[in-house]
N, C-alpha and C. Protein backbone atom coordinates (compact mmCIF):
# COMPACT_ATOMS: atom_id res chain seq x y z
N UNK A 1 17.42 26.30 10.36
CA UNK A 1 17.36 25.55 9.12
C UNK A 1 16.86 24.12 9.35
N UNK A 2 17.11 23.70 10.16
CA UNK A 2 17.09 22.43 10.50
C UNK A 2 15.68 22.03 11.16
N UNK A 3 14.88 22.89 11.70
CA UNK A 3 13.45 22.65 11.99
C UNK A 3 12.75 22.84 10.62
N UNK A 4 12.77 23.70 9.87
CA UNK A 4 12.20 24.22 8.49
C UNK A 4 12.70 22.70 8.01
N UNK A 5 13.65 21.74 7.82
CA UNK A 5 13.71 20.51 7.01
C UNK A 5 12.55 19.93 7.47
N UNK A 6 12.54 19.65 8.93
CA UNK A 6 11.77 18.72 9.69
C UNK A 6 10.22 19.33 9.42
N UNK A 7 9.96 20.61 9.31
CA UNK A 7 8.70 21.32 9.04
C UNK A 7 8.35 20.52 7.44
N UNK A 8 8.99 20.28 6.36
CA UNK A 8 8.76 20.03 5.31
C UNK A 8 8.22 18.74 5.34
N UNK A 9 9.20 18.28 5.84
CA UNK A 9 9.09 16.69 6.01
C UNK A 9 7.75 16.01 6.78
N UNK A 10 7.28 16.84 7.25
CA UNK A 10 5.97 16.17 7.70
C UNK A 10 4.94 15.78 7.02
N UNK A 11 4.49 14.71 7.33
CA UNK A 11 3.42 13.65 6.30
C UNK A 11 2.23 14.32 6.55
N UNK A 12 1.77 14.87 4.67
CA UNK A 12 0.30 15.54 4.94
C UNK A 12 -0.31 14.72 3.69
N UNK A 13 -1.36 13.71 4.26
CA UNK A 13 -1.93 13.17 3.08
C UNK A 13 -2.28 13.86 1.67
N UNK A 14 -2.20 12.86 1.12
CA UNK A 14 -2.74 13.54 -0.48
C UNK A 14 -4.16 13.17 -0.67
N UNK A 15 -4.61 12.23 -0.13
CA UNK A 15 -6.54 12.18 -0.18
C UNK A 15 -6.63 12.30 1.27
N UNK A 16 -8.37 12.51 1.22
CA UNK A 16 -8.39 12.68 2.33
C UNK A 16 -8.70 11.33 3.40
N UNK A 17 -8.78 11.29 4.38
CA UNK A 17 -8.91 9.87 5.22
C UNK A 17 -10.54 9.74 5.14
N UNK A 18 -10.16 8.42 4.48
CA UNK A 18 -11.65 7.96 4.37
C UNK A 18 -11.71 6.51 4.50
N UNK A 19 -12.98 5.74 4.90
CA UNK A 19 -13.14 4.18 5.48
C UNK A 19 -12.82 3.64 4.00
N UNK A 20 -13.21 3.96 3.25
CA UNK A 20 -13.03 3.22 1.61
C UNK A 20 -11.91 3.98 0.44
N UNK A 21 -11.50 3.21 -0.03
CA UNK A 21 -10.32 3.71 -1.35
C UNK A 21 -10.72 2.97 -2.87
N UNK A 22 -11.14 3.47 -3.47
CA UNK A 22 -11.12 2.37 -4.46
C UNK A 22 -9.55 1.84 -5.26
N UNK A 23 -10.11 1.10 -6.24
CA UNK A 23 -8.55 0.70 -6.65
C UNK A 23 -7.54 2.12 -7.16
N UNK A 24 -8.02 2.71 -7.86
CA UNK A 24 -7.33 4.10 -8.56
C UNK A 24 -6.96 4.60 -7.35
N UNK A 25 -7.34 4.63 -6.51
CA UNK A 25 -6.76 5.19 -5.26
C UNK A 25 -5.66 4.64 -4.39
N UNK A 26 -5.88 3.79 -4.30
CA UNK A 26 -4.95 2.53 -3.71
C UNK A 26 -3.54 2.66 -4.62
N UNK A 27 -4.04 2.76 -5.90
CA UNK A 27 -2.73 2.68 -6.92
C UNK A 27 -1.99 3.93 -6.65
N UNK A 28 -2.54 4.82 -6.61
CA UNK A 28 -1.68 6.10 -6.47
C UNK A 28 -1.53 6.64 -4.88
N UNK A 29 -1.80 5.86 -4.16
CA UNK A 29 -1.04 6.06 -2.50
C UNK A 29 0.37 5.33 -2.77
N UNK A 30 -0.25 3.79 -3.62
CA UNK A 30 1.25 2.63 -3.07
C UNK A 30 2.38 3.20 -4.53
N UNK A 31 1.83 4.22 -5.34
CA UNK A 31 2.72 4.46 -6.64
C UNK A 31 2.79 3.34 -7.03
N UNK A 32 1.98 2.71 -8.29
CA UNK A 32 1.50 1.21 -9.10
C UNK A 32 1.16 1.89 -9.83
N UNK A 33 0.35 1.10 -10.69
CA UNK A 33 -0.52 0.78 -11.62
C UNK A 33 -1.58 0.02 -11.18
N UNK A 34 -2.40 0.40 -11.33
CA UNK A 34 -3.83 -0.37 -11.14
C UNK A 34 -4.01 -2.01 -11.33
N UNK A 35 -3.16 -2.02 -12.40
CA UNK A 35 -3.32 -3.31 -12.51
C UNK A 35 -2.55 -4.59 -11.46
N UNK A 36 -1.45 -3.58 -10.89
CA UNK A 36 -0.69 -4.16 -9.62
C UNK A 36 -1.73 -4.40 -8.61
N UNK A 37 -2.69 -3.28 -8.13
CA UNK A 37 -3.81 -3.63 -7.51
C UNK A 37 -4.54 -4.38 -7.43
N UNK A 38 -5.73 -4.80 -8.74
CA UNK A 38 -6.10 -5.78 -9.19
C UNK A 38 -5.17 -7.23 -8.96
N UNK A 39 -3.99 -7.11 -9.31
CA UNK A 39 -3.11 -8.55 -9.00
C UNK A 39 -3.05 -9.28 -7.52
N UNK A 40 -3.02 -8.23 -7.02
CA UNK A 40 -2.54 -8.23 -5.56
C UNK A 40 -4.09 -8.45 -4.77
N UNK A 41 -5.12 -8.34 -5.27
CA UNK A 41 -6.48 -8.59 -4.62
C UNK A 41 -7.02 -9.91 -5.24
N UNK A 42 -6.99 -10.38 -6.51
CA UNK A 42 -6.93 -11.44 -6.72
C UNK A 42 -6.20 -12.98 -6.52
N UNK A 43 -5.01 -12.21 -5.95
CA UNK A 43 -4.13 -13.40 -5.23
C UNK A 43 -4.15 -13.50 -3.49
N UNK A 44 -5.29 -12.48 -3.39
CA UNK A 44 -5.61 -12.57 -1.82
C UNK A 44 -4.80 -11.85 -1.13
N UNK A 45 -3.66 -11.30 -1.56
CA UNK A 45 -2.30 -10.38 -0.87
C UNK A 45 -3.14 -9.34 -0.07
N UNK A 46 -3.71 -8.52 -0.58
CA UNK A 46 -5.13 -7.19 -0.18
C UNK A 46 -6.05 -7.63 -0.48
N UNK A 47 -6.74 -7.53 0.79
CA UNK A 47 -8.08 -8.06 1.00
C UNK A 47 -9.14 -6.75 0.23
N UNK A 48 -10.47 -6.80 -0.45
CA UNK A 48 -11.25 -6.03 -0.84
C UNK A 48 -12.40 -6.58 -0.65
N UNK A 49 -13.24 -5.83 -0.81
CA UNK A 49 -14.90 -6.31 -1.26
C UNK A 49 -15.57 -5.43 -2.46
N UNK A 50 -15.94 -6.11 -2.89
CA UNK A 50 -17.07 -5.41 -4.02
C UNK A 50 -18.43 -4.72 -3.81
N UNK A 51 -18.35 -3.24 -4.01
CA UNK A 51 -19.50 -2.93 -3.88
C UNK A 51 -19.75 -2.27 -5.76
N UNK A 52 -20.61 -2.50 -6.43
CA UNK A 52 -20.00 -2.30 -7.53
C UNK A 52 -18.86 -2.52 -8.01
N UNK A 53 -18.11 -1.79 -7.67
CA UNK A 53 -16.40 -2.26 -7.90
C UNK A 53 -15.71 -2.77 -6.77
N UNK A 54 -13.98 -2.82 -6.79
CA UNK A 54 -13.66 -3.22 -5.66
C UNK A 54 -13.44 -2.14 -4.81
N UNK A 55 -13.79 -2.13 -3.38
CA UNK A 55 -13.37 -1.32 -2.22
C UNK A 55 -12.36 -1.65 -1.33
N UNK A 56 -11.15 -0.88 -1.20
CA UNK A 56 -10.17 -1.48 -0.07
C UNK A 56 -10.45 -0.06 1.06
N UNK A 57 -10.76 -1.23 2.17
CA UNK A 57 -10.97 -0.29 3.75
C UNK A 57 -9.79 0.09 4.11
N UNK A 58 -9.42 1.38 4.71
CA UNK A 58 -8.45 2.43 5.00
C UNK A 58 -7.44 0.90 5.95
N UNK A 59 -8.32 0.73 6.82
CA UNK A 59 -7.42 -0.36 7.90
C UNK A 59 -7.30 -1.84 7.38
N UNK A 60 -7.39 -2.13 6.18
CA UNK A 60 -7.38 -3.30 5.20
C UNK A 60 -5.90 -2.43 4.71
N UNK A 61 -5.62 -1.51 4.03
CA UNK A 61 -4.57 -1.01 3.44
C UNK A 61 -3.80 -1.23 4.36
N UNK A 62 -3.84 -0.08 5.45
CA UNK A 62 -2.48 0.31 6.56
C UNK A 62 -1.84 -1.49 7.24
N UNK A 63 -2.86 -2.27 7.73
CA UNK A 63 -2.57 -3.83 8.17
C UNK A 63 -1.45 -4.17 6.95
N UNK A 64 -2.17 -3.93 5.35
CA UNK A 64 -1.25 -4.53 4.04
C UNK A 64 0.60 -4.01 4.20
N UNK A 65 0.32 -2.36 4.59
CA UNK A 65 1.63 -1.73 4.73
C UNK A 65 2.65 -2.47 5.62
N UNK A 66 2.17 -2.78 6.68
CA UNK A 66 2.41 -3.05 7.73
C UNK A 66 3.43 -4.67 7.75
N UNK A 67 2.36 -5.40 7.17
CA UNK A 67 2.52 -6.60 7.00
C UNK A 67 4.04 -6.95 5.77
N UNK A 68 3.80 -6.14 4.87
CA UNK A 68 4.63 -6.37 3.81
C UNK A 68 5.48 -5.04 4.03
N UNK A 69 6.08 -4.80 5.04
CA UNK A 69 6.57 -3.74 4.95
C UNK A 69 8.44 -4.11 4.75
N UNK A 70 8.70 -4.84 4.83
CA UNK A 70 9.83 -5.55 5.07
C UNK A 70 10.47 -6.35 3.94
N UNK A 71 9.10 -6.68 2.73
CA UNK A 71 9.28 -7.47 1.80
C UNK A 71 9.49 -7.28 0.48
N UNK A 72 9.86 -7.80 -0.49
CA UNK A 72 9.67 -7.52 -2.19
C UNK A 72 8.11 -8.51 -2.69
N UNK A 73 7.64 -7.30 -2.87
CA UNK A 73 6.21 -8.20 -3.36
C UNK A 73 5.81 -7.49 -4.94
N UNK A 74 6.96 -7.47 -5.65
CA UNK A 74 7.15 -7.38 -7.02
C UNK A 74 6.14 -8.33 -7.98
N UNK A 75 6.86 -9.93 -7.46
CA UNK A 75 6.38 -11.02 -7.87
C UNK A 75 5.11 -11.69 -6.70
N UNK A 76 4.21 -11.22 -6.98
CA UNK A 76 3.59 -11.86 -6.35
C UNK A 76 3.59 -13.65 -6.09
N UNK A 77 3.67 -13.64 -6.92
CA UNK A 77 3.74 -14.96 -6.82
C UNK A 77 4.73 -15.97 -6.19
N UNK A 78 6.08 -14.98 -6.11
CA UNK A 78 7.57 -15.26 -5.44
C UNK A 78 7.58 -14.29 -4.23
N UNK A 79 7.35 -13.76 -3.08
CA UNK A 79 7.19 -13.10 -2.13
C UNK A 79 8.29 -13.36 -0.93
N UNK A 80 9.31 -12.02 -1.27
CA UNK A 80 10.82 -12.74 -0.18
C UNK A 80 10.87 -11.05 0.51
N UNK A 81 11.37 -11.86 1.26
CA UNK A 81 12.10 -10.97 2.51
C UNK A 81 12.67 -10.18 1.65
N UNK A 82 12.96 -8.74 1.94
CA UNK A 82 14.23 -8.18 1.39
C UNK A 82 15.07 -8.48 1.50
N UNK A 83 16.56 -8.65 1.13
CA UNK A 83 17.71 -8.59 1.40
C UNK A 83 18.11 -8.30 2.55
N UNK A 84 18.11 -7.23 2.02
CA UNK A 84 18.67 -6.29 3.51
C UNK A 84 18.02 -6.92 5.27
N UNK A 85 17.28 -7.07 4.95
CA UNK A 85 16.10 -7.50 6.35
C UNK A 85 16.92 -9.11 6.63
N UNK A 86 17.11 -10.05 5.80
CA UNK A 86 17.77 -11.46 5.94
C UNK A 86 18.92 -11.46 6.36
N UNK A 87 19.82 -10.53 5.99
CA UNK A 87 21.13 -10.40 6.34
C UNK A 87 21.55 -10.16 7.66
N UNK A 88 20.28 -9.83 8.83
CA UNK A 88 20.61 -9.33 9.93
C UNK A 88 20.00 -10.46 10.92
C-alpha cells in the first residue's frame, strides 16, 4: 500500500518542459490569475521579456520558486517571510 501512495505521489508535469511559458501558463503552474502574473513582472518580482507578448524562461520561473519559496508574496508590494520560517 504504501509504495502505490508513493507511486501516486510522483511529480508528472502538466505542460510539457519547454525554454518559454507564456503568462497563461505561468498562471496555471503557480495556480493565479494572470493578472497576478502580469503584477509580479511589472514590479520586477519575475523577470520576462517580450517577444510579442510576455515570455517567462523555464529557469527564470524555477530561480522565482526557489527564491520566494519561503515567503508571502500576496502583497507584492509588502513581501515577508512567512511566519512559520521567522519563528525558527
Amino acid at each position: 500500500m504504501q509504495k502505490e501512495i508513493q507511486h501516486d505521489l510522483e511529480l508528472k508535469p502538466t505542460y510539457p518542459v519547454k525554454d518559454l511559458y507564456t503568462v497563461k501558463e505561468v498562471s496555471e503552474i503557480l495556480i493565479v490569475n494572470v493578472n497576478v502574473v502580469y503584477d509580479l513582472i511589472k514590479s520586477g518580482t519575475l523577470k520576462a521579456l517580450k517577444l510579442g507578448r510576455y515570455k517567462i524562461r523555464r529557469t527564470t520561473l524555477l530561480e522565482f520558486l526557489e527564491r520566494y519559496e519561503t515567503y508571502d508574496i500576496t502583497d507584492i508590494n509588502d513581501i515577508k517571510k512567512l511566519d512559520y520560517y521567522t519563528k525558527k
